[in-house]
N, C-alpha and C. Protein backbone atom coordinates (compact mmCIF):
# COMPACT_ATOMS: atom_id res chain seq x y z
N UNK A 1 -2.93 -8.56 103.50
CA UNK A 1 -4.10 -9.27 103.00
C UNK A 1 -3.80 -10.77 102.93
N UNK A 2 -4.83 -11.53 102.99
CA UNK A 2 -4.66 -12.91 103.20
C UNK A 2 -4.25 -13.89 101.99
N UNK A 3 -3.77 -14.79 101.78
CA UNK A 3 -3.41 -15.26 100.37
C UNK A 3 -4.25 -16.59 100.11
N UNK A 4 -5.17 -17.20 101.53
CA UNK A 4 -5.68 -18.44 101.06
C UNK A 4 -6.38 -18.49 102.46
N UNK A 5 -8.12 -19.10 102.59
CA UNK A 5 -8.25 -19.53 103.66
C UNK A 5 -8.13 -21.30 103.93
N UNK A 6 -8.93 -21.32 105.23
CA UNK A 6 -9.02 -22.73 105.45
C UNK A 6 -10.50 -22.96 104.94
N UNK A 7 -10.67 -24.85 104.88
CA UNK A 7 -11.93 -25.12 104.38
C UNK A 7 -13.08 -24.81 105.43
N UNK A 8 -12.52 -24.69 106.49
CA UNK A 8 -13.97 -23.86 107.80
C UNK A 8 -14.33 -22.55 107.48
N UNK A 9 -13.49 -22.01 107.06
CA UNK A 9 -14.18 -20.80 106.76
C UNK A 9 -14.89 -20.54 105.30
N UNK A 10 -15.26 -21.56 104.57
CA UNK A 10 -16.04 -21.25 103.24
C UNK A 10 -17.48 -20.97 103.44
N UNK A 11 -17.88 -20.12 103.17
CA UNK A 11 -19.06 -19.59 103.26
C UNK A 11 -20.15 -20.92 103.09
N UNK A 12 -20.13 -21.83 103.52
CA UNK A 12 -21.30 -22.50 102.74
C UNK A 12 -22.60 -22.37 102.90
N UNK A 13 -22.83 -21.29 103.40
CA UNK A 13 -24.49 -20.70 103.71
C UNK A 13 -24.77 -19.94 101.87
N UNK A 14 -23.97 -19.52 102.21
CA UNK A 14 -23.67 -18.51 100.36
C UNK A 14 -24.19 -19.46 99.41
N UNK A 15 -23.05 -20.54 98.99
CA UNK A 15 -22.96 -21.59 98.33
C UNK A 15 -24.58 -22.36 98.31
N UNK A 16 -24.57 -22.57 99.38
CA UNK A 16 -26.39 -22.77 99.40
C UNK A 16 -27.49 -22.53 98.54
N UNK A 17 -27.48 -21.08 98.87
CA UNK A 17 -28.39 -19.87 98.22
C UNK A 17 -27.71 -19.76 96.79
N UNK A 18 -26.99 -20.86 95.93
CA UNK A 18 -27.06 -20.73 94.58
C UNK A 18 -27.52 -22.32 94.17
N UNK A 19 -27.66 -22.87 95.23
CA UNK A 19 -27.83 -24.35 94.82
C UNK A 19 -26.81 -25.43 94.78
N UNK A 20 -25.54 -24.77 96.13
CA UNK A 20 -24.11 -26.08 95.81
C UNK A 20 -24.50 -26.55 97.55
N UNK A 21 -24.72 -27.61 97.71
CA UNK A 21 -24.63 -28.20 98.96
C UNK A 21 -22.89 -28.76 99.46
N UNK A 22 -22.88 -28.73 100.55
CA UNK A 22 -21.17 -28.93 101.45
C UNK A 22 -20.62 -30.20 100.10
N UNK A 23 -21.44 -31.28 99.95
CA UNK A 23 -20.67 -32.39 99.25
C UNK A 23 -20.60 -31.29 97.98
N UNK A 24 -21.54 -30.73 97.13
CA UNK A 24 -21.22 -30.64 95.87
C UNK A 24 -19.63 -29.09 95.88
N UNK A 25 -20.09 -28.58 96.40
CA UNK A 25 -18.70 -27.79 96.78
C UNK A 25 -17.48 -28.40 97.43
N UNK A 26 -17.67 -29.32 97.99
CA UNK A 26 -16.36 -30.58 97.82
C UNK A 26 -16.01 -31.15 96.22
N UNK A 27 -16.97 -31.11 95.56
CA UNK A 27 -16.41 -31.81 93.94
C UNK A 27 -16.38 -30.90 93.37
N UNK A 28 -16.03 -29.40 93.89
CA UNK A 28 -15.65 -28.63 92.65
C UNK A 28 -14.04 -28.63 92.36
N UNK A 29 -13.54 -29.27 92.89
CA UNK A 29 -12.53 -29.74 93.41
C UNK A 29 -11.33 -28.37 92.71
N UNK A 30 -10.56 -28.43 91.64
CA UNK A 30 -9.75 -27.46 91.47
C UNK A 30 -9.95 -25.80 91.04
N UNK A 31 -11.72 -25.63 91.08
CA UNK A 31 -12.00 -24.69 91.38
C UNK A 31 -12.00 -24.33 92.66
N UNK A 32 -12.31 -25.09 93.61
CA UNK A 32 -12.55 -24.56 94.87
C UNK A 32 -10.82 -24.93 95.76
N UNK A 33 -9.71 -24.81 95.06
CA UNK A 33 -8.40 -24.09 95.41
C UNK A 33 -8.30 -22.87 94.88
N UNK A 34 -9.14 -22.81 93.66
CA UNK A 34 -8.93 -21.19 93.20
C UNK A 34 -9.99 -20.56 94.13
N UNK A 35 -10.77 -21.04 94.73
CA UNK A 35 -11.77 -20.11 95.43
C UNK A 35 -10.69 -19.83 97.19
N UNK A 36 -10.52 -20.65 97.57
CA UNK A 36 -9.76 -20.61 98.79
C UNK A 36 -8.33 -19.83 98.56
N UNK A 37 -7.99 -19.86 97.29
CA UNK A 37 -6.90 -18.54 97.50
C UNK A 37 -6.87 -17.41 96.71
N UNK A 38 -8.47 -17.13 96.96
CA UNK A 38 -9.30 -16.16 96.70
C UNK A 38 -9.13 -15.53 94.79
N UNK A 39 -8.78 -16.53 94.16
CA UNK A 39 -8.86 -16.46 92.80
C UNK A 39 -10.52 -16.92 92.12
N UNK A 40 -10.90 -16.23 91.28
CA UNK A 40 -12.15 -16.89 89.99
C UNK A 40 -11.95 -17.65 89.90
N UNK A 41 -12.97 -18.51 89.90
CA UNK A 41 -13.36 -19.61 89.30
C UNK A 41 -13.46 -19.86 88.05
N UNK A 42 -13.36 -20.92 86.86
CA UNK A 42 -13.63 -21.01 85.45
C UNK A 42 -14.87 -20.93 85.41
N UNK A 43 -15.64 -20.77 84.25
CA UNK A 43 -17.62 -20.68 84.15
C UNK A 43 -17.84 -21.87 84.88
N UNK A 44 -19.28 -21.74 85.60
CA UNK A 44 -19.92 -22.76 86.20
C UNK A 44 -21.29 -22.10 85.91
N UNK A 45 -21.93 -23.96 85.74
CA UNK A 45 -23.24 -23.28 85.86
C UNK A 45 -23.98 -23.66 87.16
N UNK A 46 -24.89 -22.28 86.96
CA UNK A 46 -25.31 -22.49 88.64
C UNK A 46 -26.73 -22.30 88.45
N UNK A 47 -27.72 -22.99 89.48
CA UNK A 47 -29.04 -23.50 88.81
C UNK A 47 -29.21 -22.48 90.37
N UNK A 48 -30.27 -22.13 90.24
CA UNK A 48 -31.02 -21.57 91.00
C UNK A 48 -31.83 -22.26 91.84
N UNK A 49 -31.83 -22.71 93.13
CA UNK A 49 -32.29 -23.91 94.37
C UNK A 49 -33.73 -24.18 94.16
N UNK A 50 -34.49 -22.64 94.23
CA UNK A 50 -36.06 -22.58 94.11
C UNK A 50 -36.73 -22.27 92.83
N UNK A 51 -35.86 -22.07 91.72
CA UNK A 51 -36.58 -21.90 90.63
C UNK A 51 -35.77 -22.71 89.65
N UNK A 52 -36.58 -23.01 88.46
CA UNK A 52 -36.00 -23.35 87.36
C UNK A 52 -35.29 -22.59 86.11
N UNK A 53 -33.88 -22.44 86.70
CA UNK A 53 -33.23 -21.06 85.53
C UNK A 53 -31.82 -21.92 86.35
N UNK A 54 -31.27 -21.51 85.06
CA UNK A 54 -29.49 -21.65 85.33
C UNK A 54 -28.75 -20.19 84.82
N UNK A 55 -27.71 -20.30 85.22
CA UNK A 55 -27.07 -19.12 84.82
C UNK A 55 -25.33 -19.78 84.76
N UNK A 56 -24.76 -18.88 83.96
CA UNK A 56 -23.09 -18.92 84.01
C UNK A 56 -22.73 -18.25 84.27
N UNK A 57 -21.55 -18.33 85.05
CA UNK A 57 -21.03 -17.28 85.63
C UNK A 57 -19.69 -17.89 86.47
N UNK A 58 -18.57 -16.86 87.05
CA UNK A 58 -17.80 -17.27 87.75
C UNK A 58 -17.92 -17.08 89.18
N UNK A 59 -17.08 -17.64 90.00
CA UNK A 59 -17.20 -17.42 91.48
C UNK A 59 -15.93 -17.14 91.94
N UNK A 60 -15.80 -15.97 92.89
CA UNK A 60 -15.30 -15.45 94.06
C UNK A 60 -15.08 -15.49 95.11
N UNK A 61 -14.29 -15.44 96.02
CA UNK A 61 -14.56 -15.17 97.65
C UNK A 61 -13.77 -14.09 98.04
N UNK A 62 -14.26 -13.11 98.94
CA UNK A 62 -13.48 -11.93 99.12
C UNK A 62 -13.90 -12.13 100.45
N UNK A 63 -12.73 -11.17 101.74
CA UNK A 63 -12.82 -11.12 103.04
C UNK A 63 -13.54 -9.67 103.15
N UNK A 64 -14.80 -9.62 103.79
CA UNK A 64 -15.47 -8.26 103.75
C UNK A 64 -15.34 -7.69 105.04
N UNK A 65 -15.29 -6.23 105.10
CA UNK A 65 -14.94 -5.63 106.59
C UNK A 65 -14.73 -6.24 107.72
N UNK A 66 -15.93 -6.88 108.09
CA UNK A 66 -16.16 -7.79 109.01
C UNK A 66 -14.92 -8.85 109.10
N UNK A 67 -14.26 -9.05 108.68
CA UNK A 67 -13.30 -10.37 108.04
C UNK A 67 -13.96 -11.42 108.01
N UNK A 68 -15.15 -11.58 107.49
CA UNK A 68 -15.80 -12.65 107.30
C UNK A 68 -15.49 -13.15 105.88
N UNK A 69 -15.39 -14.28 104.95
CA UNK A 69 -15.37 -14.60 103.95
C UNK A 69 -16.99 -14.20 103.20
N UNK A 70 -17.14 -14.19 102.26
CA UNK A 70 -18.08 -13.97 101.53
C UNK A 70 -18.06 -14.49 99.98
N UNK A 71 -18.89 -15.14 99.61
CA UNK A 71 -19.01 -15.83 98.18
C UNK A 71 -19.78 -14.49 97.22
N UNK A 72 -18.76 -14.03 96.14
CA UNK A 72 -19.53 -13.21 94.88
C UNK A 72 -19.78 -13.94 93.91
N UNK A 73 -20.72 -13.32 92.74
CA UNK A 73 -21.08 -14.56 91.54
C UNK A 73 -20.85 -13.20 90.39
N UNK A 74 -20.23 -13.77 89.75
CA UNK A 74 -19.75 -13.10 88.42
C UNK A 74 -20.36 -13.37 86.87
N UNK A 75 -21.83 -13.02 86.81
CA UNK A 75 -22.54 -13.71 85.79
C UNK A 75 -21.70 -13.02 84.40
N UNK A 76 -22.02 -14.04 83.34
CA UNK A 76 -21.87 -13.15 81.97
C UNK A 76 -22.91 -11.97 81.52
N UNK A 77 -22.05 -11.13 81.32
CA UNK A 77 -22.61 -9.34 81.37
C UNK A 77 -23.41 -9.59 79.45
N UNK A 78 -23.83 -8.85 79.29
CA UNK A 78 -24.60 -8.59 77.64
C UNK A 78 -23.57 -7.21 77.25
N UNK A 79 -23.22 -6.36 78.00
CA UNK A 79 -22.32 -5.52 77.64
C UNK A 79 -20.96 -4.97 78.87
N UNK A 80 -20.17 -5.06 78.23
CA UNK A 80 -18.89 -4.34 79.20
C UNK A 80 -19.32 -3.08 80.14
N UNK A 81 -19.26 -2.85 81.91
CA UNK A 81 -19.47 -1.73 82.12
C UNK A 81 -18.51 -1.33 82.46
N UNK A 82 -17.86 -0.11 82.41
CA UNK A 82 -16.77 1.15 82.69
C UNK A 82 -15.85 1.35 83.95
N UNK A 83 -16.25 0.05 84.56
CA UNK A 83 -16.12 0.11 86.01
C UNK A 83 -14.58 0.59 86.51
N UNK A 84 -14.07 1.42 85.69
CA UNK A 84 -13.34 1.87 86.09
C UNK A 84 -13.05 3.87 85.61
N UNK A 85 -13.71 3.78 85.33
CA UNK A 85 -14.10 5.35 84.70
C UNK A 85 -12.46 5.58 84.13
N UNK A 86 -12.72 4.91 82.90
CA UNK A 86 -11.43 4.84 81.83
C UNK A 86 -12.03 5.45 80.74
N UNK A 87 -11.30 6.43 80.07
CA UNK A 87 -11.52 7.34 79.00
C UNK A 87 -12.07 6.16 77.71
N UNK A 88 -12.78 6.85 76.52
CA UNK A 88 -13.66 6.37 75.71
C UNK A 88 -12.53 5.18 74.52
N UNK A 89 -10.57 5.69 74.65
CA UNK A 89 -10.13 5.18 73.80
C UNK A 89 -10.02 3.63 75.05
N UNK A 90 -9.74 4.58 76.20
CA UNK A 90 -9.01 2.95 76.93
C UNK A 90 -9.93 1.68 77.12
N UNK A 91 -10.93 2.55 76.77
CA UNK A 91 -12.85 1.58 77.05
C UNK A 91 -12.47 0.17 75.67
N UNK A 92 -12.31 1.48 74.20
CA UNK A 92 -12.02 0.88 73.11
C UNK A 92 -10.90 -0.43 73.41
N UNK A 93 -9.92 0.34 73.72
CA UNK A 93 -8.79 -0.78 73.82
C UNK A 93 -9.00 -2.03 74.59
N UNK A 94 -9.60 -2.08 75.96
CA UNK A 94 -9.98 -2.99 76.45
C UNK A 94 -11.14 -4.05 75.75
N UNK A 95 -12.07 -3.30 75.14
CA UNK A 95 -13.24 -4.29 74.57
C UNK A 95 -12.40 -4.96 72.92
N UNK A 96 -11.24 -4.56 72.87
CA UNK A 96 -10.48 -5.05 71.60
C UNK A 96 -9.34 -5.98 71.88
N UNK A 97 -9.54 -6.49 73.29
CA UNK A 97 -8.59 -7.43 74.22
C UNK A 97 -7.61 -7.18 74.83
N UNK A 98 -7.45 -5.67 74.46
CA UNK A 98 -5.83 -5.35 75.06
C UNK A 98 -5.84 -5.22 76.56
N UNK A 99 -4.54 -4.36 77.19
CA UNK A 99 -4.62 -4.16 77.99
C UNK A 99 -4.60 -2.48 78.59
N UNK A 100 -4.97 -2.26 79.74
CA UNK A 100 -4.13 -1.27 80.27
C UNK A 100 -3.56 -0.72 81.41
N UNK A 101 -2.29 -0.17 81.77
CA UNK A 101 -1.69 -0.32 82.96
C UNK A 101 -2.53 0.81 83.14
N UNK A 102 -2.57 1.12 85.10
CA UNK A 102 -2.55 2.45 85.60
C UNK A 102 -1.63 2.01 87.24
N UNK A 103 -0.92 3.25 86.50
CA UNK A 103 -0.09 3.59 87.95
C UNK A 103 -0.83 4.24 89.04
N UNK A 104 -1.04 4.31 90.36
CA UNK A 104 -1.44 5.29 91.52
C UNK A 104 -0.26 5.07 92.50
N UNK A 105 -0.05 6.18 92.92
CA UNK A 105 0.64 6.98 93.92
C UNK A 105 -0.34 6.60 95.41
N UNK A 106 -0.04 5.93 96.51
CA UNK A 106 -0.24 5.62 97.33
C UNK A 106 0.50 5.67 98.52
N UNK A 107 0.59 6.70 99.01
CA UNK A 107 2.03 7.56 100.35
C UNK A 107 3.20 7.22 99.14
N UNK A 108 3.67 6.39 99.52
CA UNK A 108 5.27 6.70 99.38
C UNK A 108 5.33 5.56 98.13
N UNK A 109 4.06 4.94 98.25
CA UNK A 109 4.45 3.28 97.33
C UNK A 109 3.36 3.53 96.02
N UNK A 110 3.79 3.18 94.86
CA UNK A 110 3.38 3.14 93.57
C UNK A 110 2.60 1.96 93.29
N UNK A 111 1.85 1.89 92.95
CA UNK A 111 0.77 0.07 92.95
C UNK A 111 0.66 0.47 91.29
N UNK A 112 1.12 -0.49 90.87
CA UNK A 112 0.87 -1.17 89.34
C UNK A 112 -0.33 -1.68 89.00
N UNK A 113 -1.55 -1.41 88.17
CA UNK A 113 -2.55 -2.54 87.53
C UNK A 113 -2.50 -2.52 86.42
N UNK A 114 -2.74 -3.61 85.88
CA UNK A 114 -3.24 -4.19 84.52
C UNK A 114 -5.10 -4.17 84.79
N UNK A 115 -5.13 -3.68 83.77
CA UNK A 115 -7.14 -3.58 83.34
C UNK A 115 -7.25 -4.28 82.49
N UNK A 116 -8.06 -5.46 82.11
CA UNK A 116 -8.20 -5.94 81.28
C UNK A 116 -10.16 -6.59 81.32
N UNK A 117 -10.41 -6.84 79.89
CA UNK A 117 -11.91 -7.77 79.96
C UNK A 117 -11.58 -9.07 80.06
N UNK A 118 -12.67 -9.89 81.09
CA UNK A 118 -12.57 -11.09 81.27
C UNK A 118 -13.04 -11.60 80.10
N UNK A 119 -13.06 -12.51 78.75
CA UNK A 119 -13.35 -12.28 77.88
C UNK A 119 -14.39 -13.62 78.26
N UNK A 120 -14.61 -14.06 79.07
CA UNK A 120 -15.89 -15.16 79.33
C UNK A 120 -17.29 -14.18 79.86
N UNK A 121 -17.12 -13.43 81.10
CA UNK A 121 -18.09 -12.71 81.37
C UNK A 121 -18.16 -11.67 80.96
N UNK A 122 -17.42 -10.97 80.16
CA UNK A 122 -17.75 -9.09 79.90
C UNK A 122 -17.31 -8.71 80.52
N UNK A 123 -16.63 -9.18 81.96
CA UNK A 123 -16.35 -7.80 82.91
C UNK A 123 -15.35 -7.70 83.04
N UNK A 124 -15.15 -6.19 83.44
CA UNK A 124 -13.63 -5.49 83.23
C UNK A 124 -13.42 -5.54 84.83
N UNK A 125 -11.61 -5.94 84.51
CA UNK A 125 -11.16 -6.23 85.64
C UNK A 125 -10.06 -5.61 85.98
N UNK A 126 -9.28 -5.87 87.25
CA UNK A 126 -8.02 -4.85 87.80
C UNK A 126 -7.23 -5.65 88.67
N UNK A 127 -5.98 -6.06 88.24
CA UNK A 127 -5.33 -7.23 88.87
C UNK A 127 -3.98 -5.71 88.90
N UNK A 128 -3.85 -6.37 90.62
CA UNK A 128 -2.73 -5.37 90.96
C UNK A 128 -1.15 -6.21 90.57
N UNK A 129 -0.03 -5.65 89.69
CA UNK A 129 1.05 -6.15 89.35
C UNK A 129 2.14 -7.19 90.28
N UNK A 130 2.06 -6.64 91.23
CA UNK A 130 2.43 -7.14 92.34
C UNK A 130 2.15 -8.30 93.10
N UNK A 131 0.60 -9.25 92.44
CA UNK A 131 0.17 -10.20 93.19
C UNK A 131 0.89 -11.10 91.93
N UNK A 132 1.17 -10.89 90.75
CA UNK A 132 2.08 -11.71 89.77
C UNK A 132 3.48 -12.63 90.61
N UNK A 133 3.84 -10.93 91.39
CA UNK A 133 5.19 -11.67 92.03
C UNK A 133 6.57 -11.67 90.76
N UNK A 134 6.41 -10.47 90.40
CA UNK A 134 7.61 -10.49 89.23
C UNK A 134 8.27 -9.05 89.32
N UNK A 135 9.16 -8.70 89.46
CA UNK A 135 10.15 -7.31 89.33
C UNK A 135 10.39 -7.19 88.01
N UNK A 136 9.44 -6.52 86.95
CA UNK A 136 9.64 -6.02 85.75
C UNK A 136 10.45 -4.80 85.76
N UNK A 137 11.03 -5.11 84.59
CA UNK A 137 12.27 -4.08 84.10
C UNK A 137 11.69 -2.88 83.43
N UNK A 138 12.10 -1.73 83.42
CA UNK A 138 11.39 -0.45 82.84
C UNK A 138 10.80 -1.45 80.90
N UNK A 139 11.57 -1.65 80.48
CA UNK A 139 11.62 -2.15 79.55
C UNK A 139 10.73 -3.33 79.40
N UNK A 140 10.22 -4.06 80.34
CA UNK A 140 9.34 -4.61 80.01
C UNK A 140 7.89 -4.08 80.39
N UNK A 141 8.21 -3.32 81.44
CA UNK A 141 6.93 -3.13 81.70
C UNK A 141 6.51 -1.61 80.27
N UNK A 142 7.51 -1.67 79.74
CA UNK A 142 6.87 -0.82 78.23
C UNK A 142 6.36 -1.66 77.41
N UNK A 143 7.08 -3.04 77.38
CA UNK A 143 6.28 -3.98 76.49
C UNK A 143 5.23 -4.35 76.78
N UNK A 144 4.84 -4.30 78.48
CA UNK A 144 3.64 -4.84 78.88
C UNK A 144 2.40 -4.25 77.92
N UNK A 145 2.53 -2.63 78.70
CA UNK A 145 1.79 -1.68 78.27
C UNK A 145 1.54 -1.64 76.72
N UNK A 146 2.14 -1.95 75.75
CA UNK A 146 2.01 -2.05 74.45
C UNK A 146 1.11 -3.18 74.01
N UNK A 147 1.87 -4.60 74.86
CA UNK A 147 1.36 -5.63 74.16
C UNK A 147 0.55 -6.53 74.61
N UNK A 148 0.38 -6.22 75.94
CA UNK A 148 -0.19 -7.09 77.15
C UNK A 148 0.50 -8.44 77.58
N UNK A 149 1.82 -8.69 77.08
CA UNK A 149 2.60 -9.41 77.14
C UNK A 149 3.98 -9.21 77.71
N UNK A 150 4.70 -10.03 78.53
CA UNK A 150 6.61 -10.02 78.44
C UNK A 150 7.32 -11.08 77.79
N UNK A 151 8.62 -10.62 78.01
CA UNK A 151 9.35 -11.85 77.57
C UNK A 151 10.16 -11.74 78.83
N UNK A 152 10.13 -13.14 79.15
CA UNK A 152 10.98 -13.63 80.20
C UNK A 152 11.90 -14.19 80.23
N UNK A 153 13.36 -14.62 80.88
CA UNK A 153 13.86 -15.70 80.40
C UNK A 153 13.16 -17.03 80.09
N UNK A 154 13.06 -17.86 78.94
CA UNK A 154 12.86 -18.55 78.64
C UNK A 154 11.45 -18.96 78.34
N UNK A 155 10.56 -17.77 78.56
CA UNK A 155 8.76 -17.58 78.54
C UNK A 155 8.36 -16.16 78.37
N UNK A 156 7.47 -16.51 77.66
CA UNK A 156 6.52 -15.48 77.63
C UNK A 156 5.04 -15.41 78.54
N UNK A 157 5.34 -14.20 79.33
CA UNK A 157 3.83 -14.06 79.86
C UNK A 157 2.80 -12.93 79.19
N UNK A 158 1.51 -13.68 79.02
CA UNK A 158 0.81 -13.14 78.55
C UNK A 158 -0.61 -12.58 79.80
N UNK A 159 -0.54 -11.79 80.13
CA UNK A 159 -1.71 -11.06 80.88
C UNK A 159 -3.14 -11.59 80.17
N UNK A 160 -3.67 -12.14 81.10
CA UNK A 160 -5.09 -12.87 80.93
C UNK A 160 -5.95 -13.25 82.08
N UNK A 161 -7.04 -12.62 82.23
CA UNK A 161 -7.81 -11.94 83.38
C UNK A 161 -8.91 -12.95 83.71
N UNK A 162 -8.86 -13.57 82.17
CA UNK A 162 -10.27 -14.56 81.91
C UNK A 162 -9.63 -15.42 82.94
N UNK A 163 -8.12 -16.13 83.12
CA UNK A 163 -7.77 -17.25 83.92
C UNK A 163 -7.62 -17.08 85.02
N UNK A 164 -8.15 -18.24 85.98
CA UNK A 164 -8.08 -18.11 87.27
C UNK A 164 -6.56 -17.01 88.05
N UNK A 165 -5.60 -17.69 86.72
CA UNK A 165 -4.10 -17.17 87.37
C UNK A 165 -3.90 -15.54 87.19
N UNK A 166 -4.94 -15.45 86.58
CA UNK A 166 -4.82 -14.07 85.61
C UNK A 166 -3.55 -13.54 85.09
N UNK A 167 -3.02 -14.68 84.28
CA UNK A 167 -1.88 -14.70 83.25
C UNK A 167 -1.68 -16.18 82.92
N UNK A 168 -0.87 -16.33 81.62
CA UNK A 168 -0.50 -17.88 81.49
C UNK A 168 1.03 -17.48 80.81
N UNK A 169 1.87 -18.73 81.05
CA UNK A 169 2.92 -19.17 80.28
C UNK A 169 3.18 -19.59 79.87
N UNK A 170 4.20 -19.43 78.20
CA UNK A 170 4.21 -19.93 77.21
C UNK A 170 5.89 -19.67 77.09
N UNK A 171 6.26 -21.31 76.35
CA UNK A 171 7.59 -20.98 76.06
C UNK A 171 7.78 -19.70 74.69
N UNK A 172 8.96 -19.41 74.81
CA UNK A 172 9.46 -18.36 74.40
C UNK A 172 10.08 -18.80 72.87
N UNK A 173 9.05 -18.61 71.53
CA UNK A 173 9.49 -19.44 70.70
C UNK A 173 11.21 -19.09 70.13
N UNK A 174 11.93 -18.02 70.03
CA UNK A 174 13.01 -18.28 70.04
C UNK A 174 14.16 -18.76 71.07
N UNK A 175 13.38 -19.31 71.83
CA UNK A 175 13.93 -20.34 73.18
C UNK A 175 13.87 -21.46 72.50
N UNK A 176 12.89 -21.93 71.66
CA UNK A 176 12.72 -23.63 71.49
C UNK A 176 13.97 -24.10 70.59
N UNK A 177 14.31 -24.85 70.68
CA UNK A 177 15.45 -25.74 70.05
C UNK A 177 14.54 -26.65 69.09
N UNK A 178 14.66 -26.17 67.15
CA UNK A 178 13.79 -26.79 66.44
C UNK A 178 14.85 -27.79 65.58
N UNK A 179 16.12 -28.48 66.54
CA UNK A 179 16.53 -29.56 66.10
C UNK A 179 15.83 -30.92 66.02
């Protein structure tokens, strides 16, 4: 799968049909690196071309069958949907910020996700472990599962779905030197 396109291939017919013309999708400026290497966008508001309504929401680009790029819009939801047909506690746990792993068996190879709510739009999401780019230790990945967090050398990562990175880092407060 691809990790980033070029700026020729941005949909800007898409972009259009929400009301961003080529210049104004040029000044989205460090959103639209998270869009080109196919990460969310932070909330934007997006006005509707032919009518008078705005909406918030985040933005996407995914490569669809076709390998064409394609622009999605990620409005804020009024309620969380299930979109993952997760039992009634893991529903709980997620709408209470946590997290949750699921393992699948895929031929021979095991794929890791974290589920978590985007806590800007409502929607529940599924970031595969592996696009992190980290070799967790049995041991952490128990802490994951507990806390939605690791400890790393010298940081803590915290799993967070809302951010473009979908995680952030934080020093590791018994790392800091409080001389």
């Amino acid at each position: 799968m691809r990790k980033t396109i070029g700026f020729e291939e941005l949909p800007f017919e898409d972009f259009k049909k929400i009301g961003f013309d080529r210049s104004q999708v040029l000044q989205l400026k460090q959103e639209l690196i998270y869009l080109m290497t196919f990460r969310r966008t932070n909330l934007l508001e997006i006005k509707h071309p032919n009518r008078n309504q705005t909406l918030m929401a985040k933005l996407s680009l995914e490569m669809n069958d076709g390998q064409v790029v394609q622009l999605l819009i990620h409005p804020v939801l009024n309620r969380m949907k299930n979109s993952f047909n997760l039992n009634q506690n893991e529903v709980r746990k997620i709408r209470d910020g946590g997290v949750i792993i699921q393992e699948e068996l895929v031929g021979d190879k095991e794929n890791v996700y974290v589920i978590q709510r985007d806590n800007d739009t409502n929607e529940m999401l599924r970031l595969d472990l592996s696009a992190i780019n980290i070799d967790f230790s049995e041991k952490q990945m128990k802490q994951l599962k507990a806390k939605g967090n690791v400890d790393l050398v010298g940081e803590k990562l915290i799993i967070d779905l809302s951010k473009p990175e979908g995680f952030i880092l934080i020093p590791n407060e018994s790392d800091i030197d409080n001389d």
